[in-house]
PDB file of N, CA and C in Angstrom:
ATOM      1  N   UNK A   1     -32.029 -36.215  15.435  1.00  0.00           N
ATOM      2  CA  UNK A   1     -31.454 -35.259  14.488  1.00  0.00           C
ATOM      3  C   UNK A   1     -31.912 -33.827  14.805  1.00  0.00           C
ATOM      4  N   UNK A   2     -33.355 -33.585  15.251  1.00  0.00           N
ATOM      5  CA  UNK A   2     -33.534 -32.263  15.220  1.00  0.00           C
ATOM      6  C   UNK A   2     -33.117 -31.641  16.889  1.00  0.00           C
ATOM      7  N   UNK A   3     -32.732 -32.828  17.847  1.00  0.00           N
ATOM      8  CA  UNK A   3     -31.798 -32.174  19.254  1.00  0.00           C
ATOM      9  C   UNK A   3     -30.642 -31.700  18.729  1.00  0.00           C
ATOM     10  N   UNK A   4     -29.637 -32.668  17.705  1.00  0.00           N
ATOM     11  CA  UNK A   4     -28.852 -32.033  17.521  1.00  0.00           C
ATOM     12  C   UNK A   4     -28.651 -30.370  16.552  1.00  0.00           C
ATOM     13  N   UNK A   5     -29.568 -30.040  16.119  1.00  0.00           N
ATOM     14  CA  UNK A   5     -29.635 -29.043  15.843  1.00  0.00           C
ATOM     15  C   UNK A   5     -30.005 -28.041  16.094  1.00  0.00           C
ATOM     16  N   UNK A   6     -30.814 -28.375  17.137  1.00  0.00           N
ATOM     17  CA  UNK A   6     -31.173 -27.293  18.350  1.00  0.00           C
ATOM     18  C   UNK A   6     -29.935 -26.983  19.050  1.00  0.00           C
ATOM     19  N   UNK A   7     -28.984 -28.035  19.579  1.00  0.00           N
ATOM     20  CA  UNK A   7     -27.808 -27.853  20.125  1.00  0.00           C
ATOM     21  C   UNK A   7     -27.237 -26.824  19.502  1.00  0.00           C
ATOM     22  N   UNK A   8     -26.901 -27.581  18.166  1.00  0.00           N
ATOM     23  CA  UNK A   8     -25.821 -26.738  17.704  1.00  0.00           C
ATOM     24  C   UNK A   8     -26.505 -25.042  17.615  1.00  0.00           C
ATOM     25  N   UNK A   9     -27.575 -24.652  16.992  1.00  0.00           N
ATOM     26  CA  UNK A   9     -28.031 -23.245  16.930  1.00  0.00           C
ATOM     27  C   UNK A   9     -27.781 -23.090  18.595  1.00  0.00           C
ATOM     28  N   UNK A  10     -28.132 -23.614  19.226  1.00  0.00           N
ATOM     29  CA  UNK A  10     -28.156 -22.738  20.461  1.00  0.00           C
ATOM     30  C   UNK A  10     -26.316 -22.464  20.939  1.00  0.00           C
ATOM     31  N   UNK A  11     -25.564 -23.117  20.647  1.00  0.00           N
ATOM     32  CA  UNK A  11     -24.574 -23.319  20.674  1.00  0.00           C
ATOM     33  C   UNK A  11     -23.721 -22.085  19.823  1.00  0.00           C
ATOM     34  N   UNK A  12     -24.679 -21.698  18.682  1.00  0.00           N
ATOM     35  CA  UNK A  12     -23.913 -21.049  17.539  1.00  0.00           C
ATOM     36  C   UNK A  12     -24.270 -19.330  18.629  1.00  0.00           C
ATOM     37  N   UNK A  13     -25.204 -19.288  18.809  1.00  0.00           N
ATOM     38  CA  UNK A  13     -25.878 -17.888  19.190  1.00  0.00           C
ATOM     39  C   UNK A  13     -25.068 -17.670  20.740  1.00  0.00           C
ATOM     40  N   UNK A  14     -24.718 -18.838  21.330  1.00  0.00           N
ATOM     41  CA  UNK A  14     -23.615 -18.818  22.587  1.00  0.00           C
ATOM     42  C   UNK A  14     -21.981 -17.943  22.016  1.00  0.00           C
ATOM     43  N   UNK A  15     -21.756 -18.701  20.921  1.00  0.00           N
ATOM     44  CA  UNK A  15     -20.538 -18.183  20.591  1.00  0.00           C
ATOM     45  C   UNK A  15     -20.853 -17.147  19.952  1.00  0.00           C
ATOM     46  N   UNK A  16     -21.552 -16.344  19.342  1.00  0.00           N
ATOM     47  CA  UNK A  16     -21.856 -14.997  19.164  1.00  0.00           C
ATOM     48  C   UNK A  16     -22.174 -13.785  19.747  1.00  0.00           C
ATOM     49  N   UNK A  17     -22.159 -14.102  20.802  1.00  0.00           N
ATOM     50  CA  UNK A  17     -22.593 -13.634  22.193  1.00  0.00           C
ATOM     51  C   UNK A  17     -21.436 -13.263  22.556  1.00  0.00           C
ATOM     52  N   UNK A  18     -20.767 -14.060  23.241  1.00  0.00           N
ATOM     53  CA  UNK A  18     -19.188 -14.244  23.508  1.00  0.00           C
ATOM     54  C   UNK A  18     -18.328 -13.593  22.585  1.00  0.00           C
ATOM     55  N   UNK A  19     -18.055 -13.761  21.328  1.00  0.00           N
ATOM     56  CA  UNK A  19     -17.560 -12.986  20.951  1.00  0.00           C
ATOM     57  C   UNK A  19     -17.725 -11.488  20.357  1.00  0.00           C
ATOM     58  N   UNK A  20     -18.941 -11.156  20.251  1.00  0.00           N
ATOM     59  CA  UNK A  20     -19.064  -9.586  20.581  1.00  0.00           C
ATOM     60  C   UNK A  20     -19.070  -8.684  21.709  1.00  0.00           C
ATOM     61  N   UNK A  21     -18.777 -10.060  22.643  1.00  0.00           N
ATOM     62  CA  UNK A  21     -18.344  -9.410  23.885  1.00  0.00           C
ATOM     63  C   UNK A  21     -16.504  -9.263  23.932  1.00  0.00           C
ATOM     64  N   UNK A  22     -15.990 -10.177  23.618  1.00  0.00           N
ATOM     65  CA  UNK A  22     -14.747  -9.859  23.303  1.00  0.00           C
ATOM     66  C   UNK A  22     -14.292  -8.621  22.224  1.00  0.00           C
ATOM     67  N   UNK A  23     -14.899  -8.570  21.104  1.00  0.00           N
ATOM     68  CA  UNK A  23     -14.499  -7.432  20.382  1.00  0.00           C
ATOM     69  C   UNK A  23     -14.586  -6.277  21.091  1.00  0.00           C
ATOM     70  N   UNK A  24     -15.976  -6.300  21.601  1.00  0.00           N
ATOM     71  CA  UNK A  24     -16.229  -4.684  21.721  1.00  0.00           C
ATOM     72  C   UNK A  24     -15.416  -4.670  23.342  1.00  0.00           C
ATOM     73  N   UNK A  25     -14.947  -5.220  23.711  1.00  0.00           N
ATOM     74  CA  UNK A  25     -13.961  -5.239  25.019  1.00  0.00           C
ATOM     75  C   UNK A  25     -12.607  -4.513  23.968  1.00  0.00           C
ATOM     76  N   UNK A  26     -12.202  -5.163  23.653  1.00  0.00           N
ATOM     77  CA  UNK A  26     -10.343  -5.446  22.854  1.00  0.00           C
ATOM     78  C   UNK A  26     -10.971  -3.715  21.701  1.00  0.00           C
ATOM     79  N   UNK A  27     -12.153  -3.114  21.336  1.00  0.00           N
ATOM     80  CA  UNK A  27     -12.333  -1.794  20.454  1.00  0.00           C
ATOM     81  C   UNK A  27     -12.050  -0.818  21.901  1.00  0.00           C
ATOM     82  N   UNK A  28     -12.507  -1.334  23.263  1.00  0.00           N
ATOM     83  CA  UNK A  28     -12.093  -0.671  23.987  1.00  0.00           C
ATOM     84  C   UNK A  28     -10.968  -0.177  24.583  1.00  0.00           C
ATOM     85  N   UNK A  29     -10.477  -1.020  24.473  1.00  0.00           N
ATOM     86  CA  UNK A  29      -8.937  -1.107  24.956  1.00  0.00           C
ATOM     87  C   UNK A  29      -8.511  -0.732  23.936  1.00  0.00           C
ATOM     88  N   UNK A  30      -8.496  -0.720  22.193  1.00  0.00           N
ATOM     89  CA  UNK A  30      -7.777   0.160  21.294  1.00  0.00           C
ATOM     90  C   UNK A  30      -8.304   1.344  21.777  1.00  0.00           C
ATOM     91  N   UNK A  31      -9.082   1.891  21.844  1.00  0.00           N
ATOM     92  CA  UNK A  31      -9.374   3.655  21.896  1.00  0.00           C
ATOM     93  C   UNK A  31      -8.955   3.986  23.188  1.00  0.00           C
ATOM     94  N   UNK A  32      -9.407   3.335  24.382  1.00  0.00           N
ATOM     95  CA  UNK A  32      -8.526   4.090  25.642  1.00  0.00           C
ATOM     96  C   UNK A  32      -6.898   4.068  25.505  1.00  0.00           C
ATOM     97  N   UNK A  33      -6.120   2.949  24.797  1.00  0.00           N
ATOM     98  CA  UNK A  33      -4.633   3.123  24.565  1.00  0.00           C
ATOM     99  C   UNK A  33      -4.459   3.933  23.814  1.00  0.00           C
ATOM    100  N   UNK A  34      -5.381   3.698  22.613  1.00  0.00           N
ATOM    101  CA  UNK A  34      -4.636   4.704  21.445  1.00  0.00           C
ATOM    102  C   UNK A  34      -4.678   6.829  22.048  1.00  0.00           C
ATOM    103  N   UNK A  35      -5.876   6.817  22.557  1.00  0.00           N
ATOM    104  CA  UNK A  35      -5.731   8.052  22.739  1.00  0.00           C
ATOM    105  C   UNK A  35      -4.595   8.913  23.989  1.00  0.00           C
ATOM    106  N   UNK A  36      -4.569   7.764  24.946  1.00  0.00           N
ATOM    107  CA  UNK A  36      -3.853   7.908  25.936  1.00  0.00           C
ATOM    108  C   UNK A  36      -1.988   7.982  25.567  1.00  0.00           C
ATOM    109  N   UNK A  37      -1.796   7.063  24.641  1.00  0.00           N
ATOM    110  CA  UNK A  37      -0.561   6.719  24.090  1.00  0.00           C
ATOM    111  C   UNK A  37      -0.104   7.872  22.932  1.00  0.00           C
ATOM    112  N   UNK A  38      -1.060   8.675  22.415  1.00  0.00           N
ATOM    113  CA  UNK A  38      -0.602   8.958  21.173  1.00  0.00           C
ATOM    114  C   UNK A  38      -1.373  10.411  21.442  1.00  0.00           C
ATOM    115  N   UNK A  39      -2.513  10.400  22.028  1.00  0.00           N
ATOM    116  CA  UNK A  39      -2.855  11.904  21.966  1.00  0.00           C
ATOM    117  C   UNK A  39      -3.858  12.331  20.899  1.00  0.00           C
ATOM    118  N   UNK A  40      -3.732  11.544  19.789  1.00  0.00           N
ATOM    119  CA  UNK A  40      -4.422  11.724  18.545  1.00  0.00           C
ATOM    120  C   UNK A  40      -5.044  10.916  17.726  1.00  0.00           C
ATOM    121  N   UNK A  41      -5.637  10.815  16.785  1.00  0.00           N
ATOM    122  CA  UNK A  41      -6.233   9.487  16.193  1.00  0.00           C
ATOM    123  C   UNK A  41      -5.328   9.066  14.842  1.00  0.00           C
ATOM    124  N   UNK A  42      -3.948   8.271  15.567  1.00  0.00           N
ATOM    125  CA  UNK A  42      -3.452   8.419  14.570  1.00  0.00           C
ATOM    126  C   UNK A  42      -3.843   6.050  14.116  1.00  0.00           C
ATOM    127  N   UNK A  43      -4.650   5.991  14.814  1.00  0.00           N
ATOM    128  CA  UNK A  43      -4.675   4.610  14.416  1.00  0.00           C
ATOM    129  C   UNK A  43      -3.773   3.567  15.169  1.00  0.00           C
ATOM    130  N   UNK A  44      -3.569   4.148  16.658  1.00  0.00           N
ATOM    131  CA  UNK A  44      -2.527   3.359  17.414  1.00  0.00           C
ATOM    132  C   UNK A  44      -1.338   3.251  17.080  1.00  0.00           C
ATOM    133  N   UNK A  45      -0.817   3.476  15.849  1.00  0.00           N
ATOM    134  CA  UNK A  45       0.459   3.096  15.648  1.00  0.00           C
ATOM    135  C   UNK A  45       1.746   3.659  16.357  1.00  0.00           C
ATOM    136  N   UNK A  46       2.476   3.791  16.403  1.00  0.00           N
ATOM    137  CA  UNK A  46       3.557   4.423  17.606  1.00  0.00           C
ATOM    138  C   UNK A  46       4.372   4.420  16.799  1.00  0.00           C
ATOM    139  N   UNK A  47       4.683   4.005  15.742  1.00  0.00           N
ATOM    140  CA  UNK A  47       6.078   4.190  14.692  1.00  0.00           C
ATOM    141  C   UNK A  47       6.190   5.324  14.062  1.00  0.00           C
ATOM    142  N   UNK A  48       7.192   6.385  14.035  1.00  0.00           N
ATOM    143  CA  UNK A  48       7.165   7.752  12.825  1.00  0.00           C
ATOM    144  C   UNK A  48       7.207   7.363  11.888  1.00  0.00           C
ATOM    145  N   UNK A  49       6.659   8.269  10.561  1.00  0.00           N
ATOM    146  CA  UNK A  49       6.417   7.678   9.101  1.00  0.00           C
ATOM    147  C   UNK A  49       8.458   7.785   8.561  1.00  0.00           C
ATOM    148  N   UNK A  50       8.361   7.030   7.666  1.00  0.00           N
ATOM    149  CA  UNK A  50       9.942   6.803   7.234  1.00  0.00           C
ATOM    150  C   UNK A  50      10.318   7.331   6.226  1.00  0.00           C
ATOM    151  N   UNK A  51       9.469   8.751   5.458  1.00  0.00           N
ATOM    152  CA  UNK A  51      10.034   9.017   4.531  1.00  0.00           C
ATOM    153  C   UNK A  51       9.313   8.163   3.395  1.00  0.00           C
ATOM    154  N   UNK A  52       9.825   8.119   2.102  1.00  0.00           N
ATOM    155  CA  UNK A  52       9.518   7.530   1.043  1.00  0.00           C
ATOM    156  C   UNK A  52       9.647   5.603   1.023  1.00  0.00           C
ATOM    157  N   UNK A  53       9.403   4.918   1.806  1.00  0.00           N
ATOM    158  CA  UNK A  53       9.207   3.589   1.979  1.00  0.00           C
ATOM    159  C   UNK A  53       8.166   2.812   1.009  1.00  0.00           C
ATOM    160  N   UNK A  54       8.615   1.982   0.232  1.00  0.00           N
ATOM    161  CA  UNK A  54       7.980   1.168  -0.510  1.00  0.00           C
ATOM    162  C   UNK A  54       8.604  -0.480  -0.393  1.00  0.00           C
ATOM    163  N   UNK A  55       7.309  -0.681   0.203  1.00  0.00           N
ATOM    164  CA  UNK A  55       6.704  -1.933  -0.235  1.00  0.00           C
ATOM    165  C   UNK A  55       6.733  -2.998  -1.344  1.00  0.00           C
ATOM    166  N   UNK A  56       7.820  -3.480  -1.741  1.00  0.00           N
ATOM    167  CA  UNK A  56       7.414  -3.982  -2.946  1.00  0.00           C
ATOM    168  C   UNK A  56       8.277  -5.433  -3.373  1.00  0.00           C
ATOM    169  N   UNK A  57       8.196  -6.194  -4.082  1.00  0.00           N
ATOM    170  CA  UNK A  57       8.779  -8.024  -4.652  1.00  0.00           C
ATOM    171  C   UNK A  57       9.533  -7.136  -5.291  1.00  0.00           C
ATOM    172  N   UNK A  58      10.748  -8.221  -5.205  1.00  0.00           N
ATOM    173  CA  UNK A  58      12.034  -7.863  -6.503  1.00  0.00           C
ATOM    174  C   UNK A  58      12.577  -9.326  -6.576  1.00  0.00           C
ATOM    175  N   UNK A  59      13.227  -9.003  -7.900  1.00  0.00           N
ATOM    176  CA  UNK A  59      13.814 -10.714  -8.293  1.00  0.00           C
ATOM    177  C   UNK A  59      15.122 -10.101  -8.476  1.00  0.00           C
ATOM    178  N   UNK A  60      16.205 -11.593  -7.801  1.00  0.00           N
ATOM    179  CA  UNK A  60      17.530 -11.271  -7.754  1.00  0.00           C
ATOM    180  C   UNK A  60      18.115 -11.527  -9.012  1.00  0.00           C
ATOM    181  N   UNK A  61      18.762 -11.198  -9.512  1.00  0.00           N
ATOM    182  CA  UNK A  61      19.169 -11.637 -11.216  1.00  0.00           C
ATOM    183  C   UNK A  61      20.962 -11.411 -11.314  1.00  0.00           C
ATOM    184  N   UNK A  62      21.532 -12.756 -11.902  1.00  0.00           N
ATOM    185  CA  UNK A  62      23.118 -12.900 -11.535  1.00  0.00           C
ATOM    186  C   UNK A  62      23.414 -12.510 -12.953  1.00  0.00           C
ATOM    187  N   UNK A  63      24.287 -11.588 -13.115  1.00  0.00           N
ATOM    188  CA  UNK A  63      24.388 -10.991 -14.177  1.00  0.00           C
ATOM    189  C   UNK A  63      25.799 -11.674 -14.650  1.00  0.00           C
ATOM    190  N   UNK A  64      26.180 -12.318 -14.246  1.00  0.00           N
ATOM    191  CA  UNK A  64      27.405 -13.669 -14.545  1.00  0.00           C
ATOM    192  C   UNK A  64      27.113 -14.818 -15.484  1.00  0.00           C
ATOM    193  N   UNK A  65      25.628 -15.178 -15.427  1.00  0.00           N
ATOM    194  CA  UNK A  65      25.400 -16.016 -16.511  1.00  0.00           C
ATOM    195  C   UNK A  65      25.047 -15.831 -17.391  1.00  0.00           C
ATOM    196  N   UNK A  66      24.965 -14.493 -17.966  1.00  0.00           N
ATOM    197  CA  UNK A  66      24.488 -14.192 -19.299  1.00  0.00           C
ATOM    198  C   UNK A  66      25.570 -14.119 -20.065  1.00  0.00           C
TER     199      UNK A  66
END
């Protein structure tokens, strides 16, 4: 019981490793694109803003059955 839990911690601190190596890779690649692509810190996005756009649920309502 206590190999397997050595495993697994050592196992856990492997994949933590690994993946802060992936993030801070993929934070890199956002800031060299974003600045290169856009010029500015606009947050990567590449879409122009649309004016007054909202977001929002609506319910369809048949005004025939009332």
């Amino acid at each position: 019981l206590i190999d397997v839990k050595q495993k697994m911690e050592s196992l856990t601190n492997e994949f933590h490793t690994i993946s802060a190596k992936i993030y801070s890779q993929a934070a890199a690649q956002r800031t060299a694109g974003g600045s290169e692509a856009q010029g500015s810190d606009s947050g990567g996005s590449t879409e122009a803003p649309r004016g007054n756009v909202v977001d929002a649920d609506y319910e369809v309502v048949d005004d025939e059955t009332k």
